[in-house]
C-alpha atoms as a PDB file:
ATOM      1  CA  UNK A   1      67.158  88.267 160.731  1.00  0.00           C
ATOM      2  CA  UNK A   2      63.552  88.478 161.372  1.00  0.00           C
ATOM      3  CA  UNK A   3      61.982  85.670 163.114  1.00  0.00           C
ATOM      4  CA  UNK A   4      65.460  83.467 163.032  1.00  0.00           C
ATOM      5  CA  UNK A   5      67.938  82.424 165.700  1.00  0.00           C
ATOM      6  CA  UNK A   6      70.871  82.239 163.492  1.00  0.00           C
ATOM      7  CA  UNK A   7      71.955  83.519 160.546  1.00  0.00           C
ATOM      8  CA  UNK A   8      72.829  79.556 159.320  1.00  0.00           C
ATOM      9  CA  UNK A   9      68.893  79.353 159.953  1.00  0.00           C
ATOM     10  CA  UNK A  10      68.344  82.663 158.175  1.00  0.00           C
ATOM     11  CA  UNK A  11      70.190  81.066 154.889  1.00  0.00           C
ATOM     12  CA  UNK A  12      68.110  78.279 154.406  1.00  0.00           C
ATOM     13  CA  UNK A  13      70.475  75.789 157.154  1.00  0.00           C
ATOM     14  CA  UNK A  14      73.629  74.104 155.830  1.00  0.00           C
ATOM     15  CA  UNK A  15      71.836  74.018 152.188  1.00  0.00           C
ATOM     16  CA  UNK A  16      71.726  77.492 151.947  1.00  0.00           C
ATOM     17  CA  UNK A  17      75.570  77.793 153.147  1.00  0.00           C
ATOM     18  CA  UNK A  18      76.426  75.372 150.361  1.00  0.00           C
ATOM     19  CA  UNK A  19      75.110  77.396 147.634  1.00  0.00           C
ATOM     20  CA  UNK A  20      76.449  80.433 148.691  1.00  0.00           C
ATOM     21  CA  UNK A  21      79.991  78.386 148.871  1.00  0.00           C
ATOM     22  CA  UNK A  22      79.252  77.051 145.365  1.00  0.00           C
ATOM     23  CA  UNK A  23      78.691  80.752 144.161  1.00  0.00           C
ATOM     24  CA  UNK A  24      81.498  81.739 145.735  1.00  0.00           C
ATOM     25  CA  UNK A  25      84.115  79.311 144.808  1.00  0.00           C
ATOM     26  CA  UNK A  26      83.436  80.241 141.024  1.00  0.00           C
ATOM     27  CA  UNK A  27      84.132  83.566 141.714  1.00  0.00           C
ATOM     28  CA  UNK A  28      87.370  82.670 143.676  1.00  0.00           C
ATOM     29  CA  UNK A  29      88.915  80.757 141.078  1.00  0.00           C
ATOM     30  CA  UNK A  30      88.187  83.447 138.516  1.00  0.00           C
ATOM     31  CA  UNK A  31      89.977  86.194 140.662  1.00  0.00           C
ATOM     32  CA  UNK A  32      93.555  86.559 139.383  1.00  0.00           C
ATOM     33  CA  UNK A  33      94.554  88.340 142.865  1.00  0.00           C
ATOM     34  CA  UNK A  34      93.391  85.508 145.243  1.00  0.00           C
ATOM     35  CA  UNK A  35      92.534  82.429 142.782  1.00  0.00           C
ATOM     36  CA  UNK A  36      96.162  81.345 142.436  1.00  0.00           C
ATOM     37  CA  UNK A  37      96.208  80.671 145.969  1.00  0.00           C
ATOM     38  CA  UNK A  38      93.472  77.583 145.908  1.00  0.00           C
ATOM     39  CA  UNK A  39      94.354  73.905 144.682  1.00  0.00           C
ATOM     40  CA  UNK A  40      93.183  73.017 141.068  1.00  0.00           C
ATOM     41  CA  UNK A  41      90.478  70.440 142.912  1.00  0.00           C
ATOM     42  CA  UNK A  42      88.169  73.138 144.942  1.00  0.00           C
ATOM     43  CA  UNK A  43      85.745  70.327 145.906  1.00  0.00           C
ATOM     44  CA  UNK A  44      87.842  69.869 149.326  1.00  0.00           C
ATOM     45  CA  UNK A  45      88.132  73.693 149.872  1.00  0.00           C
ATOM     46  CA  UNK A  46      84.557  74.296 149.238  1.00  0.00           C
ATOM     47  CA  UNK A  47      83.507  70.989 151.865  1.00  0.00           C
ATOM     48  CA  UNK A  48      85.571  72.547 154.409  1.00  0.00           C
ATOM     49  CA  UNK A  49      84.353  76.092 154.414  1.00  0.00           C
ATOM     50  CA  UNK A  50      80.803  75.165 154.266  1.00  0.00           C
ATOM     51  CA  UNK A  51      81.268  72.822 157.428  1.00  0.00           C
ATOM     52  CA  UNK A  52      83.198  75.956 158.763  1.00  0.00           C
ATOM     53  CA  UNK A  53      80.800  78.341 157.524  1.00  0.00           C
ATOM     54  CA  UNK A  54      77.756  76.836 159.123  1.00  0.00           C
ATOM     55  CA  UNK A  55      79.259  76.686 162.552  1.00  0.00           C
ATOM     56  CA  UNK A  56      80.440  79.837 162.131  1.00  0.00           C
ATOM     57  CA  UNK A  57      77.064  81.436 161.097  1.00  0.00           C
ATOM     58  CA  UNK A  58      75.244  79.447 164.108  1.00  0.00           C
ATOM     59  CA  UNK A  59      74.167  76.179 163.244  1.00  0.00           C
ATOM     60  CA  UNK A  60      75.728  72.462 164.066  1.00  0.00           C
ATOM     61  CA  UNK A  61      79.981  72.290 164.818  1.00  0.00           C
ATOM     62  CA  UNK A  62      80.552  70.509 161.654  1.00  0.00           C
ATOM     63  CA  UNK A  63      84.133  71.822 161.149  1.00  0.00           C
ATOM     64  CA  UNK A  64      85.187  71.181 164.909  1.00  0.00           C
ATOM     65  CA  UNK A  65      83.806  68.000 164.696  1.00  0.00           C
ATOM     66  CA  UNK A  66      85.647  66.911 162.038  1.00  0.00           C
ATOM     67  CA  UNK A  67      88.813  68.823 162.334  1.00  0.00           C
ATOM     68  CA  UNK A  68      89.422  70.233 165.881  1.00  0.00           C
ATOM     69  CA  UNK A  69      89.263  73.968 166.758  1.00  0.00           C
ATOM     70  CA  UNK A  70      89.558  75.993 163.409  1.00  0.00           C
ATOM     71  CA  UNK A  71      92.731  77.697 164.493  1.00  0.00           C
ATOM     72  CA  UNK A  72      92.455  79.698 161.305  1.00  0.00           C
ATOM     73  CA  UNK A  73      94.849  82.265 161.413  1.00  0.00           C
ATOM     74  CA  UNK A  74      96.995  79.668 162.143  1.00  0.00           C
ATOM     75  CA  UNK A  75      95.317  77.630 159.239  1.00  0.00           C
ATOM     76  CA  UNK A  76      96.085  80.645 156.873  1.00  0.00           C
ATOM     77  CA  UNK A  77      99.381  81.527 158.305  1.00  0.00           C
ATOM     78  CA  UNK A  78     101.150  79.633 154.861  1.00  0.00           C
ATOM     79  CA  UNK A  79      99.469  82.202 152.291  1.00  0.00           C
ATOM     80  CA  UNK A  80     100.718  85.345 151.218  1.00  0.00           C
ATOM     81  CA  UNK A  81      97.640  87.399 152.433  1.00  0.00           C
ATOM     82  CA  UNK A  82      97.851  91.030 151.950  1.00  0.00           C
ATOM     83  CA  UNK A  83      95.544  93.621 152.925  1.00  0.00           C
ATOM     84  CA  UNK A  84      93.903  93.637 149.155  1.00  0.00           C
ATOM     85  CA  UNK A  85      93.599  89.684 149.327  1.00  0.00           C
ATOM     86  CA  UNK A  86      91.481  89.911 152.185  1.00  0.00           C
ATOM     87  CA  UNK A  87      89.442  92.777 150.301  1.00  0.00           C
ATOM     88  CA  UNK A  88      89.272  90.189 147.452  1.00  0.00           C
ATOM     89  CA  UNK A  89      87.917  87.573 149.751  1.00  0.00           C
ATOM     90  CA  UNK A  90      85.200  89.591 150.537  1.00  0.00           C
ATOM     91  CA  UNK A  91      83.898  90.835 147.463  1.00  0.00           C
ATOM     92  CA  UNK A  92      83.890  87.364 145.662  1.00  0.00           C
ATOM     93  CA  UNK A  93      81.597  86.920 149.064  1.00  0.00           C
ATOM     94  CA  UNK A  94      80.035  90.010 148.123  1.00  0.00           C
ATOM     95  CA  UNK A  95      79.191  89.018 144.526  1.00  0.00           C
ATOM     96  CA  UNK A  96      78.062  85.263 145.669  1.00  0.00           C
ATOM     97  CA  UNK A  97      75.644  86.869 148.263  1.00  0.00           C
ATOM     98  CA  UNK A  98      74.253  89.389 145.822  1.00  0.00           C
ATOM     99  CA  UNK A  99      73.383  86.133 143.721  1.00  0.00           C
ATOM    100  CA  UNK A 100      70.865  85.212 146.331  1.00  0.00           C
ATOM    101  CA  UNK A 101      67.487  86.378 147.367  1.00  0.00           C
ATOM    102  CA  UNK A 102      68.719  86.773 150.493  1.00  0.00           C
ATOM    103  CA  UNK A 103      67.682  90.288 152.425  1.00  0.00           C
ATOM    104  CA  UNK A 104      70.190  92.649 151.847  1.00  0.00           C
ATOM    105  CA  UNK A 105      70.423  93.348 155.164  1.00  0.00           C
ATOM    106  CA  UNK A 106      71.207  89.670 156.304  1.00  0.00           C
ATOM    107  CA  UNK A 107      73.819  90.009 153.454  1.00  0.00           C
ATOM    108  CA  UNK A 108      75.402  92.971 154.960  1.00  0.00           C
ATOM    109  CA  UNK A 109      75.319  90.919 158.262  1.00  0.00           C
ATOM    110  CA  UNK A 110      77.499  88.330 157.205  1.00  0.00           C
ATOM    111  CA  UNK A 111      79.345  90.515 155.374  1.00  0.00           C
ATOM    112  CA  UNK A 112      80.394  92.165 158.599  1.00  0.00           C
ATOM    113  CA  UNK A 113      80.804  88.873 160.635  1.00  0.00           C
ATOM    114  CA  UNK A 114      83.347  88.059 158.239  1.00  0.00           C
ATOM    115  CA  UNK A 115      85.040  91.107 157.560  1.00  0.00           C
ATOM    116  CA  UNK A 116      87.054  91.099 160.509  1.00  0.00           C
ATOM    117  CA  UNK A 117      88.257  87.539 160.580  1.00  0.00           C
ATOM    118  CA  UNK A 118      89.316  88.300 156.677  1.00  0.00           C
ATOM    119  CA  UNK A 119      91.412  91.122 158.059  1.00  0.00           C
ATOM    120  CA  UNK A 120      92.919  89.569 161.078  1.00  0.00           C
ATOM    121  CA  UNK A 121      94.656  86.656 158.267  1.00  0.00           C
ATOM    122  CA  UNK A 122      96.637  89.357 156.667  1.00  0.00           C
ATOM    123  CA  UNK A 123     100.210  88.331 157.078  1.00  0.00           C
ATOM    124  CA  UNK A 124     101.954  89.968 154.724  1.00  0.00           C
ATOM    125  CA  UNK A 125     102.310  94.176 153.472  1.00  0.00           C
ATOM    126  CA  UNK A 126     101.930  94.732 149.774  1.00  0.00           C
END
């Protein structure tokens, strides 16, 4: 992360976290395994996970603030996710973070960080 703290600092602060939420709604919604599972109106989804995202990446507690402790397994626990649900999570993430001009090893980074948080919301078996 070079001469950062945080990767939230790393992506440009709450800004860059936006974008890369932005990106990766679009991709979301086009995704026939996972897209199904968001609202029509994403614009609530997408304010959420970048508040979540940035205090999740380092920077201010925006979601806790606002909502309490994320609980999010609990959060998730109403969705069908399966093992290939997660893995479509994270390549829509993959694809929005490819987008940027980000260093591919800060991509890879968060990649990781949210690999295993993507896995531990599985709740169902194909």
């Amino acid at each position: 992360m070079n001469n950062y703290n945080t990767i939230y600092e790393a992506v440009g602060g709450v800004a860059g976290i936006k974008g890369i939420v932005e990106s990766f709604y679009s991709k979301v919604q086009k995704n026939p395994l996972i897209g199904p599972l968001f609202p029509p109106n994403i614009q609530p989804v997408m304010e959420k996970q970048t508040m979540f995202l940035t205090q999740f990446f380092g920077g201010p507690s925006l979601y806790s603030d606002e909502y309490g402790h994320p609980m999010m397994r609990a959060r998730h626990l109403p969705f069908p996710i399966t093992p290939e649900r997660a893995e479509a999570w994270l390549g829509c993430m993959r694809e929005a973070l490819a987008e940027t001009d980000l260093p591919a090893e800060l991509q890879e980074a968060m990649l990781d960080r949210l690999s295993g948080p993507a896995h531990h919301f599985v709740n169902q078996q194909p």
